[in-house]
Protein backbone atom coordinates (compact mmCIF):
# COMPACT_ATOMS: atom_id res chain seq x y z
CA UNK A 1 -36.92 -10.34 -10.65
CA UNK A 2 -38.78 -7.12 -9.98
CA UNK A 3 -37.92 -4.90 -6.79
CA UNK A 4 -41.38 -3.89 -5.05
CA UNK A 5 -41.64 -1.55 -2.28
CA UNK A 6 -41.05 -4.07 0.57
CA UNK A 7 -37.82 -5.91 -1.17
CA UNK A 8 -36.81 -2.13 -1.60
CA UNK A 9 -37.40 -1.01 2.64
CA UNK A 10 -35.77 -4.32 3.17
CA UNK A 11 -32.33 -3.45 1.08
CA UNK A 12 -32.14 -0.24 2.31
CA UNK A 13 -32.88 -1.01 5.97
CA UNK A 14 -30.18 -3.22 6.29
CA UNK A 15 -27.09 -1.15 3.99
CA UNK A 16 -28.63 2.15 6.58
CA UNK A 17 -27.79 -0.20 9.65
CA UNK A 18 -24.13 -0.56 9.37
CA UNK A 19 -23.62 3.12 8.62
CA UNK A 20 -23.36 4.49 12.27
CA UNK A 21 -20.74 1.84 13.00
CA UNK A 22 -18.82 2.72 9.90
CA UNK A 23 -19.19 6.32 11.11
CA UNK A 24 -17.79 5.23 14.69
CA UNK A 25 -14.70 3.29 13.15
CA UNK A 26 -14.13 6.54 10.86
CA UNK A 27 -14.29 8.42 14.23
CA UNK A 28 -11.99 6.80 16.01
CA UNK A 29 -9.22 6.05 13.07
CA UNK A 30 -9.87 10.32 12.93
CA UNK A 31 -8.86 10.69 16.56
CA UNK A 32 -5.82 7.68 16.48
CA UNK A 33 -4.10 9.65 13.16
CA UNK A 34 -3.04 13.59 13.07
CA UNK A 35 -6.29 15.54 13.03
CA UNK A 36 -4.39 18.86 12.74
CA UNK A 37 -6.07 20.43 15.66
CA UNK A 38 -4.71 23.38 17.59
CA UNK A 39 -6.74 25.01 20.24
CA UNK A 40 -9.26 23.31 22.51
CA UNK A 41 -11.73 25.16 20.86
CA UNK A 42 -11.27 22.57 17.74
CA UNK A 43 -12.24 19.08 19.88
CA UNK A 44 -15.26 20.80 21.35
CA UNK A 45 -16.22 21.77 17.94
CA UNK A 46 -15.23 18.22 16.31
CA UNK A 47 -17.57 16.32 19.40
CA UNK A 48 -20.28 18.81 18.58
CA UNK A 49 -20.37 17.92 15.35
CA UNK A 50 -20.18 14.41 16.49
CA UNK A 51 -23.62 15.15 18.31
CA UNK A 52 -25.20 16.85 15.61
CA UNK A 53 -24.64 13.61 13.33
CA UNK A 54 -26.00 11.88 15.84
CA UNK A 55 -28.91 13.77 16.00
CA UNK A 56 -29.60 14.12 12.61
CA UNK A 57 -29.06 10.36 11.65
CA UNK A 58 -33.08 9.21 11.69
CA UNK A 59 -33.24 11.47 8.85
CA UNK A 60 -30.13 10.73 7.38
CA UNK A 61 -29.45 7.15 7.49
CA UNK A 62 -32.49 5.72 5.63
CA UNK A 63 -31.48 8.19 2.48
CA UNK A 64 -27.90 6.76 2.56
CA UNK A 65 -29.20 3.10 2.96
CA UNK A 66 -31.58 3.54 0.21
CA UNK A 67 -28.74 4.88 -1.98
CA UNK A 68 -25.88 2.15 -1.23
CA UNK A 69 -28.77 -0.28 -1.96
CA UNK A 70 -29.85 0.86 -5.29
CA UNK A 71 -26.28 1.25 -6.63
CA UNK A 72 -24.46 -2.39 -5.01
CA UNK A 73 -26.72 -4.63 -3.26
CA UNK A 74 -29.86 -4.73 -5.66
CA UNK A 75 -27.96 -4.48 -8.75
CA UNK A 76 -26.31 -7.65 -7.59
CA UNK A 77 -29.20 -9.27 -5.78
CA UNK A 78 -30.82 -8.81 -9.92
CA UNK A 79 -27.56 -10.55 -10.79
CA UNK A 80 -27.21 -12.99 -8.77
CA UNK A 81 -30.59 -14.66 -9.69
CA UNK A 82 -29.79 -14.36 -13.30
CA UNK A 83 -26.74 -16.10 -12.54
CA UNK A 84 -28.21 -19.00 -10.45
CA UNK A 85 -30.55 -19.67 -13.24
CA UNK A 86 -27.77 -20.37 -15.84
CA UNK A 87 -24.98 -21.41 -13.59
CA UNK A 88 -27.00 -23.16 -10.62
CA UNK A 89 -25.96 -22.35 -7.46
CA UNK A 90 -27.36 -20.79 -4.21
CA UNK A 91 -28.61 -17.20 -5.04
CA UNK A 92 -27.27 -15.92 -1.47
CA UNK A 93 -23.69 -17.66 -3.11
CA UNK A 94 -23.98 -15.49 -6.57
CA UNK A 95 -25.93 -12.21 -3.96
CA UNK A 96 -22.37 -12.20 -1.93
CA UNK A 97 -19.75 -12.98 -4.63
CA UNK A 98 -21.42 -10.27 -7.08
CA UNK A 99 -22.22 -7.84 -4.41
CA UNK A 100 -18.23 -7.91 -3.45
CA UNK A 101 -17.46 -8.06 -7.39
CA UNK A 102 -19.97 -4.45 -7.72
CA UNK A 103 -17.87 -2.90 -5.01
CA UNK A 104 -14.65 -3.45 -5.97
CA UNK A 105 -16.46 -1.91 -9.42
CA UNK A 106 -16.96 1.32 -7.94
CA UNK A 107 -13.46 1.48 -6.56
CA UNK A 108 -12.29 1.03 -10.19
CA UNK A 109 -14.09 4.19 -10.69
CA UNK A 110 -13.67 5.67 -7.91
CA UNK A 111 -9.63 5.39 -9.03
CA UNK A 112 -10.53 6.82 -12.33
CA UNK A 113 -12.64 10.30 -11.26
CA UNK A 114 -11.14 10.65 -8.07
CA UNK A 115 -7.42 9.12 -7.53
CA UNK A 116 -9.09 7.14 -4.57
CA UNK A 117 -6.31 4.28 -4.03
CA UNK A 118 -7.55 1.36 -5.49
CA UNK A 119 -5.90 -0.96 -2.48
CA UNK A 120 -7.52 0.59 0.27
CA UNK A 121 -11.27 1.76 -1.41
CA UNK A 122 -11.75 -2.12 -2.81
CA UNK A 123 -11.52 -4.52 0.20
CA UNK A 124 -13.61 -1.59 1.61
CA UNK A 125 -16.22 -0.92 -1.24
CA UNK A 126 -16.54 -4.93 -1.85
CA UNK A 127 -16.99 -5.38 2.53
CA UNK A 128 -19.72 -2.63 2.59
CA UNK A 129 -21.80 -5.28 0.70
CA UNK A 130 -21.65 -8.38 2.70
CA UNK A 131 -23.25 -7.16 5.84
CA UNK A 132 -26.75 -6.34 4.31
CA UNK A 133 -26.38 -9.14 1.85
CA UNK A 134 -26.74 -11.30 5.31
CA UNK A 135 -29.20 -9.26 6.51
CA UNK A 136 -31.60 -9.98 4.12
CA UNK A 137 -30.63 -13.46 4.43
CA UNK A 138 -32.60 -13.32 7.92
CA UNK A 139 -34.90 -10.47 7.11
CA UNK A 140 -36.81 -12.38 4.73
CA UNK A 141 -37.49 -15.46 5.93
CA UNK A 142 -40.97 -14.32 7.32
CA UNK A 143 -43.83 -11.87 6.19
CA UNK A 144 -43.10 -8.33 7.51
CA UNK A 145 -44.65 -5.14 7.51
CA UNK A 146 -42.87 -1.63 7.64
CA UNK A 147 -42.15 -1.54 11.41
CA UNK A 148 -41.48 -5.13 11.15
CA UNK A 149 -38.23 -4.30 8.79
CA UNK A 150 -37.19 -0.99 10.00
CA UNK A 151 -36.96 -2.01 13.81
CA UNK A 152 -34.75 -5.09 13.51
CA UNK A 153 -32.47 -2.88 11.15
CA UNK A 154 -32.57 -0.10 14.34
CA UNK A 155 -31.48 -2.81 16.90
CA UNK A 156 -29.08 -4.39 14.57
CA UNK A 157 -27.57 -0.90 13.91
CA UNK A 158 -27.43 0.06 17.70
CA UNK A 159 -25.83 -3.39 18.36
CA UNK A 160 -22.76 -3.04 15.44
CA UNK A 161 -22.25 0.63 17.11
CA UNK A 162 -22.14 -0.66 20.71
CA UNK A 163 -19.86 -3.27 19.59
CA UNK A 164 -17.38 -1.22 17.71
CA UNK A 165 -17.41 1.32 20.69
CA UNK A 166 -16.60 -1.50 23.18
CA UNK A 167 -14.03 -3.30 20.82
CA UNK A 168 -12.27 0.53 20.49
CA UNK A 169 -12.51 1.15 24.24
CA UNK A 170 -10.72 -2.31 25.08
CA UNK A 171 -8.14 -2.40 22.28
CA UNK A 172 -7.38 1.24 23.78
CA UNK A 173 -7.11 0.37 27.35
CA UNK A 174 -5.49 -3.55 26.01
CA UNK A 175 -2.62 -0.92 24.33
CA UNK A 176 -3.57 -2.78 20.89
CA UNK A 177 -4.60 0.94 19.89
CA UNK A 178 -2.27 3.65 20.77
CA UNK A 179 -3.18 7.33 20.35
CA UNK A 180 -1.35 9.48 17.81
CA UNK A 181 1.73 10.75 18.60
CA UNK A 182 3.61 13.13 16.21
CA UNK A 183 6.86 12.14 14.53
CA UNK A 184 10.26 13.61 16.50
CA UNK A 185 12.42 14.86 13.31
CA UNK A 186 16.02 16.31 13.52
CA UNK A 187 17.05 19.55 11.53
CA UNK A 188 18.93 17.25 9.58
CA UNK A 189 15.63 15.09 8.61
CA UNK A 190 13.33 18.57 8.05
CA UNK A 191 15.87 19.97 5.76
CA UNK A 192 14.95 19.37 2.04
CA UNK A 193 11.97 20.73 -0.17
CA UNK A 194 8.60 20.54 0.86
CA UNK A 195 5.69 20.71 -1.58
CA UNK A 196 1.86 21.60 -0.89
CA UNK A 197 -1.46 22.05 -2.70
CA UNK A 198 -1.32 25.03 -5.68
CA UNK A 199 2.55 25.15 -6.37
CA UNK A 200 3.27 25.99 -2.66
CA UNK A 201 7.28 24.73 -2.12
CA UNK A 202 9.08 25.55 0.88
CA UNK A 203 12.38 24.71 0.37
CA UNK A 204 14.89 24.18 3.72
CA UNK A 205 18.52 24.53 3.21
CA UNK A 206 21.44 23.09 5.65
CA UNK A 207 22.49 27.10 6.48
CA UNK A 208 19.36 27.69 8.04
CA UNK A 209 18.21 29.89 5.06
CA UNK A 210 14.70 28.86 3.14
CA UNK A 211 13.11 29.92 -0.11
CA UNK A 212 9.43 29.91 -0.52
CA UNK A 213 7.58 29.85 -3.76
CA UNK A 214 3.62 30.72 -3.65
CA UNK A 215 3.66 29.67 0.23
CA UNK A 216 1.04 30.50 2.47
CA UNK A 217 1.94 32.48 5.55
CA UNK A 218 0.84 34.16 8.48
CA UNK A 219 -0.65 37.34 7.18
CA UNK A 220 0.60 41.06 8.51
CA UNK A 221 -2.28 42.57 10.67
CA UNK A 222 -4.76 44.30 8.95
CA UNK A 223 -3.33 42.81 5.22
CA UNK A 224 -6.06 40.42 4.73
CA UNK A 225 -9.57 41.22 3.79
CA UNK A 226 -11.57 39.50 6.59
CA UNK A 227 -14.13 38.43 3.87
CA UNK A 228 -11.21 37.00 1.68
CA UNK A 229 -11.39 32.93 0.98
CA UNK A 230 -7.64 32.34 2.18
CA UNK A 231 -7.08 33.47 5.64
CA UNK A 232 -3.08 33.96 4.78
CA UNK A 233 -0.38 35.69 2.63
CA UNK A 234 1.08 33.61 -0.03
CA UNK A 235 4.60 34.73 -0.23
CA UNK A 236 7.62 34.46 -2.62
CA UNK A 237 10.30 35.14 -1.05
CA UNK A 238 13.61 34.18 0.92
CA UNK A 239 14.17 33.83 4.58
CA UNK A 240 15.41 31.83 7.40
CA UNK A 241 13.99 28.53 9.34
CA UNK A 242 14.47 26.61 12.68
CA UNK A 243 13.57 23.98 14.30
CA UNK A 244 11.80 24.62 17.42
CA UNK A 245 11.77 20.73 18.47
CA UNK A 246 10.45 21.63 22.28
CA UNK A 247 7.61 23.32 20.84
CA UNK A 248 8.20 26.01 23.30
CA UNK A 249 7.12 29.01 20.21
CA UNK A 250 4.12 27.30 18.91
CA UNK A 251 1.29 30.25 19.17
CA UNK A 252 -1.29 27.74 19.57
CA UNK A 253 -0.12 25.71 22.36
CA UNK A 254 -3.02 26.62 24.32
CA UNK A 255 -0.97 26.72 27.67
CA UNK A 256 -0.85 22.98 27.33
CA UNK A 257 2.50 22.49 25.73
CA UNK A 258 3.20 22.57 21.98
CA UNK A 259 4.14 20.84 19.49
CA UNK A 260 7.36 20.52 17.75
CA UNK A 261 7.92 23.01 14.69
CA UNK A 262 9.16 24.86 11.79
CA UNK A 263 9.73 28.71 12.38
CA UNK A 264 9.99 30.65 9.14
CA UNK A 265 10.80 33.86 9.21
CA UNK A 266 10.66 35.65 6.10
CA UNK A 267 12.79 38.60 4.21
CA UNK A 268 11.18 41.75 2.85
CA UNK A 269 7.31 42.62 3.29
CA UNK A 270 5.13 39.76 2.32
CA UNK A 271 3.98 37.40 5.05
CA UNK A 272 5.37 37.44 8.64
CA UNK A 273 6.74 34.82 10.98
CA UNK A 274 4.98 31.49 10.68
CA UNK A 275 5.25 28.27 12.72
CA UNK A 276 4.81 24.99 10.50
CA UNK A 277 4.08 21.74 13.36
CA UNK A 278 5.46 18.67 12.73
CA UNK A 279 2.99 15.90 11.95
CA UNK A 280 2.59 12.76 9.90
CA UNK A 281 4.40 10.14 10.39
CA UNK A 282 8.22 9.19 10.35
CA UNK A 283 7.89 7.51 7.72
CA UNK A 284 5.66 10.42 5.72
CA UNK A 285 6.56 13.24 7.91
CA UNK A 286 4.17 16.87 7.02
CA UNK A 287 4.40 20.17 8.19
CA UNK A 288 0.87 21.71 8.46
CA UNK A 289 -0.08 25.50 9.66
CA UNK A 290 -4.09 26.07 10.30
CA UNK A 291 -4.73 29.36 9.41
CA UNK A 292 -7.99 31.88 10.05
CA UNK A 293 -10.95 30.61 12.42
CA UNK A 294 -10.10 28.14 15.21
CA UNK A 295 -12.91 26.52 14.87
CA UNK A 296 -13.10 25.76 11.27
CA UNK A 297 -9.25 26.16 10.14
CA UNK A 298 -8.11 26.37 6.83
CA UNK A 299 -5.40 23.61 7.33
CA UNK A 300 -2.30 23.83 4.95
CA UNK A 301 0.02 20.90 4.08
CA UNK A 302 3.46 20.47 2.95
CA UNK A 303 4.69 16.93 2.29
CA UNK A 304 8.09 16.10 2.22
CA UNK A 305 9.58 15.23 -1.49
């Protein structure tokens, strides 16, 4: 089998369609989970972005269609046919199976570059594959020109999007689909040692003291070079903690009420106070602390060990 221009547009029509629903369920599992934001400032920025997508997707989506089809759903479609030939079989049977097979493929390497987890990236990689796999299942079944690929592909993608955005409206309003609501620790469940990204350890003991190693903290004024790449001291030193589980000293409660904390206040010259929020889960609790611009914050995570 050879892949001409028209079985090409056809592939890549139907992998671009699903892509803004994808981008929608993304969206909203983004807004359902902790997105770390602190100032209003932050969701107006996040919803312009939204629009900007959104505005730039004409451009966008055919390059990303044209990409997931030349690296899972022609590679399999080739496949498949070989596979009907010396096996028998329905090619759309061998197109699905192998196109699933292919994904879960990537998500083997995906696991082995990046650390992606394997359980979540397979179902995922191997589902991303069936939809256009269908598609062209109905796409071909007449003689079509350009327009006559590219505008079914449109409607189908504006119908998936309005679907997902009705099925998330309901299953909010249904309460299948609550909103995110931090975890509510004790001092007794924040005490411990808390580890983030480049040897940062926070470490909480039961007598209210703490020892920090390499932890990012609110700079002193005027101790950071504005055109610096970390918007914070990184301190190690000793100090003290408490909770603040009202929330009532977090500096970016935005006269809206804040969320629960961590105040660390810290010995000698390096760093000053700094308010670590609760967030997570209770099961996987985090402190986090977004330092520098409000609207693109330099988020810093500490996970419990």
């Amino acid at each position: 089998m050879q892949w001409g221009n028209k079985q090409i547009n056809e592939a890549a029509a139907v992998c671009a369609a699903q892509f803004p629903a994808i981008g929608l369920i993304w969206w909203i599992r983004g807004q359902l989970g902790d997105d770390y934001a602190y100032a209003g400032a932050y969701g107006a920025f996040a919803l312009f972005a939204l629009a900007c997508l959104l505005a730039v997707a004409p451009l966008v989506l055919p390059v990303l269609g044209l990409l997931h089809a030349a690296v899972q759903v022609l590679p399999a479609e080739l496949l498949a046919h070989r596979a009907a030939r010396r096996a028998r079989g329905p090619v759309w049977a061998w197109h699905l199976g192998l196109t699933a097979a292919l994904g879960v493929a990537w998500a083997a390497l995906a696991l082995l570059l990046w650390d992606w987890p394997f359980s979540t990236t397979a179902p995922l990689f191997a589902a991303l594959g069936l939809f256009p796999v269908l598609g062209l299942g109905w796409l071909r079944r007449g003689a079509r020109g350009f327009w006559g690929i590219w505008l079914p592909a449109l409607f189908a993608s504006v119908g998936l999007f309005l679907l997902v955005f009705v099925g998330g409206v309901l299953a909010t309003v249904a309460g299948i689909v609550e909103e995110y609501e931090p975890p509510v620790l004790s001092a007794a469940q924040v005490t411990g040692v808390w580890r983030g990204d480049d040897g940062a350890v926070l470490s909480l003991g039961t007598g209210g003291r703490a020892e920090l190693t390499a932890l990012p903290a609110e700079p002193e004024p005027g101790s950071v070079d504005p055109n610096a790449e970390s918007p914070f001291a990184v301190c190690d030193a000793t100090g003290t903690w408490r909770l603040d589980d009202k929330g009532g000293h977090d500096p970016y409660a935005n006269g809206s009420g804040g969320r629960a904390g961590v105040v660390v206040r810290l010995d000698g010259d390096c760093g000053r106070e700094t308010y670590w929020r609760i967030g997570g889960t209770e099961s996987a609790p985090e402190l986090f602390v977004p330092f520098g611009d409000p609207d693109a914050p330099d988020v810093r995570i500490l996970i419990r060990d």
